[in-house]
Protein backbone atom coordinates (compact mmCIF):
# COMPACT_ATOMS: atom_id res chain seq x y z
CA UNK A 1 111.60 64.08 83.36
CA UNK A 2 112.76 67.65 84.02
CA UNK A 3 112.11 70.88 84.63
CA UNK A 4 113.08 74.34 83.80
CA UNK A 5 112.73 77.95 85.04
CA UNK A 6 112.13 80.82 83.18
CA UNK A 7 112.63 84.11 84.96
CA UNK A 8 110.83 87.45 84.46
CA UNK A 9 111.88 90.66 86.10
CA UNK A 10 108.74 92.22 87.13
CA UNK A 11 107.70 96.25 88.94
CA UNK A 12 106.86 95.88 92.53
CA UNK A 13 103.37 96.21 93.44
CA UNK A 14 101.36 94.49 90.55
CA UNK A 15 101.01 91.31 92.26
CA UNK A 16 97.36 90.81 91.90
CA UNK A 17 97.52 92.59 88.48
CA UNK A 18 100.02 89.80 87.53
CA UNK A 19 97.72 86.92 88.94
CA UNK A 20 95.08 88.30 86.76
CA UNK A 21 97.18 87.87 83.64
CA UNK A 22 98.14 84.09 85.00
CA UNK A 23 94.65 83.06 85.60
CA UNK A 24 93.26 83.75 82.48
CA UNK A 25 96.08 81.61 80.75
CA UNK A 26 94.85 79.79 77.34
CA UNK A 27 96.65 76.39 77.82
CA UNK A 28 98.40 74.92 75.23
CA UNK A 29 96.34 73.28 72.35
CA UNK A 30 98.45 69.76 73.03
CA UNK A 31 100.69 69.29 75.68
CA UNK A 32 103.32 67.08 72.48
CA UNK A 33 105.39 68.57 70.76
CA UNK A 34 107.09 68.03 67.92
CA UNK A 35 110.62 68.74 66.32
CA UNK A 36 111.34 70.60 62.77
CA UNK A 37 110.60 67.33 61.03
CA UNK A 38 107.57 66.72 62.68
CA UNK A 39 108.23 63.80 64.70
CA UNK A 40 107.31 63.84 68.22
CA UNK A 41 109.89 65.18 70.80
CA UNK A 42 108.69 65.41 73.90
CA UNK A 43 105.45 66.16 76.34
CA UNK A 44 105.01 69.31 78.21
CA UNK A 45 103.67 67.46 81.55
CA UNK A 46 102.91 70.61 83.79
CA UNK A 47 103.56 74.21 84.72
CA UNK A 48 103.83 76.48 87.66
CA UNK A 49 104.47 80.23 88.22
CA UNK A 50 105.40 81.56 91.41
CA UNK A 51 105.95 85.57 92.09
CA UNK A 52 107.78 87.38 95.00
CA UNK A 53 108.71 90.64 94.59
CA UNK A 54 110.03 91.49 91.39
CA UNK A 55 111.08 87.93 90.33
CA UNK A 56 108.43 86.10 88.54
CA UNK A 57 109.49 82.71 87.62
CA UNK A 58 107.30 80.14 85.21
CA UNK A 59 108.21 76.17 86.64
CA UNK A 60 108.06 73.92 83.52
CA UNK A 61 107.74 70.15 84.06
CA UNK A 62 108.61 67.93 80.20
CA UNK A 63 110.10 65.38 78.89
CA UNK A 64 112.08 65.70 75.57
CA UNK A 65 113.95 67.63 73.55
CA UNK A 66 113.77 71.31 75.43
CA UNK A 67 114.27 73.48 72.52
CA UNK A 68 111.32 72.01 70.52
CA UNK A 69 109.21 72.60 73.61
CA UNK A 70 110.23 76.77 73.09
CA UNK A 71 109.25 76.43 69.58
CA UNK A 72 105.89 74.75 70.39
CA UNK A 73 105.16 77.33 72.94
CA UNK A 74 105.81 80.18 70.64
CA UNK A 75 103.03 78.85 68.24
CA UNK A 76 100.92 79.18 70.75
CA UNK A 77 98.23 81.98 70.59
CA UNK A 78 97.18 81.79 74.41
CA UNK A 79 101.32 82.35 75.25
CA UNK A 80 100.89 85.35 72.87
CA UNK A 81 98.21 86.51 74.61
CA UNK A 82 99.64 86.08 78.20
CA UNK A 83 102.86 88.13 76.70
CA UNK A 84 100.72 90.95 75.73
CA UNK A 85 98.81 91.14 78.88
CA UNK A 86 102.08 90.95 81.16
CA UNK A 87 104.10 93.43 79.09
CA UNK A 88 102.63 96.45 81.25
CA UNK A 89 104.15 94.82 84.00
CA UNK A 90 107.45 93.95 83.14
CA UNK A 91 110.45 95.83 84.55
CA UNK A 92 112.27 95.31 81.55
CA UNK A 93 110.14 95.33 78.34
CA UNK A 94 111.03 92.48 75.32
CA UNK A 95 109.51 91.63 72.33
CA UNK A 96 107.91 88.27 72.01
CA UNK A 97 105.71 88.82 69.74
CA UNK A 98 107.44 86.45 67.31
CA UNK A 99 108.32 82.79 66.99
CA UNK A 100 111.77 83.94 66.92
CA UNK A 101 111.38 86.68 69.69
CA UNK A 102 109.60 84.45 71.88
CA UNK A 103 112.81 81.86 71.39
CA UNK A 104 115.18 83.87 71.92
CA UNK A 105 113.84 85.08 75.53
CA UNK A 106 112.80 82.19 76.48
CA UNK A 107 116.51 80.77 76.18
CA UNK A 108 117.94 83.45 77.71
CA UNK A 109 115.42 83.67 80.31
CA UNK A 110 116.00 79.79 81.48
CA UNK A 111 117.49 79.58 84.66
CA UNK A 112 120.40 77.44 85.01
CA UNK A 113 119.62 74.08 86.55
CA UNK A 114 122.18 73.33 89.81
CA UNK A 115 119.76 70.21 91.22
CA UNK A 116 117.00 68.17 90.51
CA UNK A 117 115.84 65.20 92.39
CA UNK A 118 113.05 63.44 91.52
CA UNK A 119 111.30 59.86 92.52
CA UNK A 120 113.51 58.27 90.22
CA UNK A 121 116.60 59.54 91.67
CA UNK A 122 115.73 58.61 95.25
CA UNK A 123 117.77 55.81 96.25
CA UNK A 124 115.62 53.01 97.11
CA UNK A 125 116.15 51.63 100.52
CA UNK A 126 114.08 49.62 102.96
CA UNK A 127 111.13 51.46 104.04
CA UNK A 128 111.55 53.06 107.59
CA UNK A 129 109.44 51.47 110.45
């Protein structure tokens, strides 16, 4: 199952300003997802944000197809929202505000993946004693 990064550049010195935004977050209405036909393609299983600085970065745990999981998240209002809300505090401003909008950064915002290991990648040995 794996994850993804999306980036934002952020101005120094809003930290708690940008926690504000993150902890009033409307979750998702369903964490599946669906494809342009409308059959299922994927879960979203979990998300994280972290912020140093002036890099925020969103943590996105799924399964499935990744670009249906952009599309589902740009239907949702409470993402909207949480767009609005950080735009104040972006160093670079973008417009998200559409399905399309909210796509497009969100792809070019994805951080490219170099390693991921997970439980199921762990090679399974003999427990130490």
């Amino acid at each position: 199952m794996p994850y993804a990064a999306i980036t934002y550049r952020v101005k120094p010195g809003h930290e708690d300003d940008i926690a504000e935004v993150f902890a009033g977050f409307q979750r998702v209405d369903t964490p599946d997802f669906r494809d342009a036909q409308g059959a299922r393609a994927g879960r979203l299983l979990g998300t994280a944000v972290f912020l140093s600085d002036d890099v925020l970065v969103r943590v996105i745990h799924y399964e499935g197809d990744f670009q249906a999981l952009a599309r589902h998240m740009a239907a949702q209002r409470g993402v909207h929202l949480l767009e609005e809300r950080l735009q104040p505090f972006l160093a670079h401003p973008r417009d998200t505000s559409t399905a399309e909008g909210f796509t497009d950064y969100f792809r070019a915002a994805t951080m490219r993946r170099i390693a991921e290991l997970t439980v199921d990648t762990h090679p399974h040995g003999e427990p130490a004693a």
